[in-house]
Protein backbone atom coordinates (compact mmCIF):
# COMPACT_ATOMS: atom_id res chain seq x y z
CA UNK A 1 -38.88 27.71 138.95
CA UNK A 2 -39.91 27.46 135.14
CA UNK A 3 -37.71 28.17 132.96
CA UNK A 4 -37.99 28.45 129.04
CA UNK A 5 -34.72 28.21 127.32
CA UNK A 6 -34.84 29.02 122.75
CA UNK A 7 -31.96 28.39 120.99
CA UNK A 8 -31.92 30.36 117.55
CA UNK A 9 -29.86 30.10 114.98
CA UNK A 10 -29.46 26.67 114.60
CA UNK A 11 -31.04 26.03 111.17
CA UNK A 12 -27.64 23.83 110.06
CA UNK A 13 -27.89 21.86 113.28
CA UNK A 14 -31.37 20.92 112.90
CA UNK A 15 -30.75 20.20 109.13
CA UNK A 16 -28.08 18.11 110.10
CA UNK A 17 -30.24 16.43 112.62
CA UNK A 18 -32.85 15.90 110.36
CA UNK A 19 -30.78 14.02 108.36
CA UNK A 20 -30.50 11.00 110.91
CA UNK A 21 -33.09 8.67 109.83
CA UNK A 22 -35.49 8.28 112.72
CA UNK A 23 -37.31 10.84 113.98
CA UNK A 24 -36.86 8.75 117.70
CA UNK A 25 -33.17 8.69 117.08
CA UNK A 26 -32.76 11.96 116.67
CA UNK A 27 -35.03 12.60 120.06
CA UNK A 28 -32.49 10.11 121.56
CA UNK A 29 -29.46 11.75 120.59
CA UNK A 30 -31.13 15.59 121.55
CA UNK A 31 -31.72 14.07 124.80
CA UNK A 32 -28.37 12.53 125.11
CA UNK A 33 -26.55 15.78 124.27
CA UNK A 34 -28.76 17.55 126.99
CA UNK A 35 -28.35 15.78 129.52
CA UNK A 36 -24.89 15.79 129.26
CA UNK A 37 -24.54 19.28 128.73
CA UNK A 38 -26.65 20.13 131.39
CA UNK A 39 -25.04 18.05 134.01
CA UNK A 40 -22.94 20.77 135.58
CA UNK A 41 -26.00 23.51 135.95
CA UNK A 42 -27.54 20.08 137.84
CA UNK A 43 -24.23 19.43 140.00
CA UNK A 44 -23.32 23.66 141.32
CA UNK A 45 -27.35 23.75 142.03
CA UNK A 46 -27.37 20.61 143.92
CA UNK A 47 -23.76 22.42 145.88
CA UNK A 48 -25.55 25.43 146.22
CA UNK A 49 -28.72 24.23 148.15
CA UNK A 50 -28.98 24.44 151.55
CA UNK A 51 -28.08 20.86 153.46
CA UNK A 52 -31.47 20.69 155.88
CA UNK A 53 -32.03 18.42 158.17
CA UNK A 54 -32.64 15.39 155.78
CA UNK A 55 -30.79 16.39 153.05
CA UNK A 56 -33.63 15.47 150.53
CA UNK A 57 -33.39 18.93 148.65
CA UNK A 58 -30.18 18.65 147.91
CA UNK A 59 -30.08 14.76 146.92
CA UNK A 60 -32.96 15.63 144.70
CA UNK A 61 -31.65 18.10 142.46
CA UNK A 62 -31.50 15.74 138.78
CA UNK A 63 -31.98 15.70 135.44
CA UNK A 64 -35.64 14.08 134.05
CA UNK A 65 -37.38 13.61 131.10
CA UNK A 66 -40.85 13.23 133.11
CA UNK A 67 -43.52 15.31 133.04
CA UNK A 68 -45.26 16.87 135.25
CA UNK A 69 -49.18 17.34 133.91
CA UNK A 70 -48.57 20.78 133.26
CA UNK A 71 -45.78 20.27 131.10
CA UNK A 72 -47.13 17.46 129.53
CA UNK A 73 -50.63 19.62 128.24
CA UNK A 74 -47.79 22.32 126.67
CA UNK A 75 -45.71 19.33 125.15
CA UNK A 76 -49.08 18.13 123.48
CA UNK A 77 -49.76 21.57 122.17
CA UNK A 78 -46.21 21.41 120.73
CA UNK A 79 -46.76 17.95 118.99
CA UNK A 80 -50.36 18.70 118.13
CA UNK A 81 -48.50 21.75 115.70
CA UNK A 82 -46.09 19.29 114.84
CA UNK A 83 -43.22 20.40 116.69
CA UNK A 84 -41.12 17.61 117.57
CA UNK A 85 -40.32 18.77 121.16
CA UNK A 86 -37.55 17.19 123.25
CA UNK A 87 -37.63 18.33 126.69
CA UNK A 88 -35.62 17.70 129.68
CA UNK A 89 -36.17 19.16 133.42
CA UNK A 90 -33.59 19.84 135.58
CA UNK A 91 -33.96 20.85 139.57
CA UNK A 92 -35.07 19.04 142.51
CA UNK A 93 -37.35 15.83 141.75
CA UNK A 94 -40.63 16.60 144.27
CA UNK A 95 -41.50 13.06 144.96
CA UNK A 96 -38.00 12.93 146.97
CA UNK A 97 -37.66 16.11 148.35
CA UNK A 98 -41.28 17.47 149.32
CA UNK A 99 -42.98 20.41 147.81
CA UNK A 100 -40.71 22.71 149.34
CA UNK A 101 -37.58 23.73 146.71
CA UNK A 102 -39.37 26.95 145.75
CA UNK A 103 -39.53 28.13 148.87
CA UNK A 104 -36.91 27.62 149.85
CA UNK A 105 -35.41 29.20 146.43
CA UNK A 106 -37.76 32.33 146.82
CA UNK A 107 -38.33 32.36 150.31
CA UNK A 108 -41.97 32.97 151.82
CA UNK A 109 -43.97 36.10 153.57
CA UNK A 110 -44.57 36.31 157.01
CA UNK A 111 -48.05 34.62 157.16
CA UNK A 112 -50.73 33.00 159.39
CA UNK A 113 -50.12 29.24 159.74
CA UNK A 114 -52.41 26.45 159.03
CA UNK A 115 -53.01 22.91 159.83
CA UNK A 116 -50.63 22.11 163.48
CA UNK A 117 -49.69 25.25 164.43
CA UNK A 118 -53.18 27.13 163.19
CA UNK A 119 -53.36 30.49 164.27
CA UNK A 120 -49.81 31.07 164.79
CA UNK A 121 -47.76 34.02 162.67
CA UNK A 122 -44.85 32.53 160.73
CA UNK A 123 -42.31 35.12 160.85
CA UNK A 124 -41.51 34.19 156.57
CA UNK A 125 -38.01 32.96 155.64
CA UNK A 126 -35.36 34.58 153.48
CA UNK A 127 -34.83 33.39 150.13
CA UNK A 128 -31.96 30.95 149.58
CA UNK A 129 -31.59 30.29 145.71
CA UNK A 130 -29.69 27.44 144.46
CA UNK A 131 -31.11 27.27 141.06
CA UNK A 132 -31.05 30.55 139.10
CA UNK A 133 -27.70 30.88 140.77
CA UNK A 134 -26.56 27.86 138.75
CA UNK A 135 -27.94 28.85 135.99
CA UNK A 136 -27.02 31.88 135.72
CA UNK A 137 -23.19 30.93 136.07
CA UNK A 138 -23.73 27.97 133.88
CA UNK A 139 -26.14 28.76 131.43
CA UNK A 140 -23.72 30.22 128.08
CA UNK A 141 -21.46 27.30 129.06
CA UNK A 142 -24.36 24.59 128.85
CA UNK A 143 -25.54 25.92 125.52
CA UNK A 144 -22.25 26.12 124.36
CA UNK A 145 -21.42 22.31 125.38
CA UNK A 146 -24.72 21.32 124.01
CA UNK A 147 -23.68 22.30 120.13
CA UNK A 148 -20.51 20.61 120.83
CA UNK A 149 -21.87 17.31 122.20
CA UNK A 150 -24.60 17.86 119.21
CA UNK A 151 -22.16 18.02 116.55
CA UNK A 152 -20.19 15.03 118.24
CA UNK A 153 -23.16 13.39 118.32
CA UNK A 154 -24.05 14.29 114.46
CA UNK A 155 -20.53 13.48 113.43
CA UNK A 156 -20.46 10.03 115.30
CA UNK A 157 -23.82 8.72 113.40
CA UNK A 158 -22.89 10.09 110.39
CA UNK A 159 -19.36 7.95 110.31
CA UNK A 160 -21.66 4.95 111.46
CA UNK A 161 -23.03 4.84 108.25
CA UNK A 162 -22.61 4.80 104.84
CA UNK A 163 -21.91 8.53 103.49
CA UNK A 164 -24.71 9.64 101.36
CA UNK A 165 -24.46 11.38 98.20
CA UNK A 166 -26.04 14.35 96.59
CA UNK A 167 -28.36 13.73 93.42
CA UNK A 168 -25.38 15.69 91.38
CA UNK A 169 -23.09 12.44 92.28
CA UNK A 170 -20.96 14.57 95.00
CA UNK A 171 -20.49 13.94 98.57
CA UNK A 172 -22.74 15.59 101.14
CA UNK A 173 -21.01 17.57 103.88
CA UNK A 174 -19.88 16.46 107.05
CA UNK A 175 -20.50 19.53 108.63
CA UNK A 176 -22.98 22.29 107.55
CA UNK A 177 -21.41 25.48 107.74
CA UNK A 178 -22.50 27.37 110.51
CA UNK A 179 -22.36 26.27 114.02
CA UNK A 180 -19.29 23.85 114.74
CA UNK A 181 -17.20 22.81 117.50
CA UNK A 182 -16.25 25.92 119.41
CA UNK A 183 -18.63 28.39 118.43
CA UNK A 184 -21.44 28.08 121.09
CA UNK A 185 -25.07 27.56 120.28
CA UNK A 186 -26.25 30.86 120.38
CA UNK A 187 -29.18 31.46 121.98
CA UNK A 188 -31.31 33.25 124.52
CA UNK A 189 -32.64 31.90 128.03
CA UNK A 190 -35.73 33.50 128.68
């Protein structure tokens, strides 16, 4: 399952960001702050799947910053427009668990097998979602914890350093009015 998830409304936290001086610092904190807020969408989805006889699925549910070729052709189209993408994955890892999590997910149509068992009808199986399940309960929570750990984040490299000062001689804001601690990070998941 793909998912596309556009946060709007967030022009004081990316101002804010901006203001860190490395453009690979700020990808470090971004990434920082998502994988920590999205840690509990990771941990119900990894209780929600179904055990199996290994257990793979299930063990294999994580977050990850690699990308598969797919995703990395639509991250190069983002940096080739100069859209400084961060982008983390969360569900199971296929290396681990087999190619398998979608259907179990989604389920599958009764069909004609192939390979061992050619010939033979597979009856289909029902769906058994783990993911959109997680998400769905945990989604307005992770966006809200991700502007909190953001501004936390913000805040903590801002009081690492020396506070800089407008050209006017006054001291800039610690906090750009707008999004702060407790208000969520409005947004849409598509």
């Amino acid at each position: 399952m793909t998912g596309t998830v556009k946060l709007e409304g967030l022009r004081d936290l990316e101002q804010a960001l901006a203001q860190i001086e490395k453009t690979a610092t700020a990808k470090a904190v971004m990434r920082r702050a998502l994988k920590t807020a999205a840690r509990p969408v990771v941990d119900l989805a990894a209780a929600l799947a179904p055990e199996g006889p290994t257990g793979n699925l299930k063990r294999s549910i994580s977050i990850s910053t690699k990308l598969s070729k797919r995703q990395q052709q639509a991250n190069r189209k983002l940096q080739a427009e100069g859209k400084a993408a961060v982008e983390m994955f969360l569900g199971p890892d296929y290396k681990q668990a087999g190619n398998h999590a979608h259907l179990v997910e989604f389920g599958t149509k009764p069909h004609r097998n192939r390979g061992q068992f050619a010939g033979t009808q597979h009856p289909g199986t029902a769906p058994r979602p783990f993911l959109r399940p997680a998400w769905e309960a945990e989604g307005r929570p992770t966006l809200d914890r991700l502007g909190k750990t953001l501004w936390g984040e913000i805040e903590r490299r801002r009081d690492a350093r020396p506070q800089r000062r407008r050209a006017d001689g006054r001291e800039l804001s610690r906090r750009p009015s707008g999004l702060g601690r407790g208000h969520g990070a409005g947004g849409r998941a598509d």
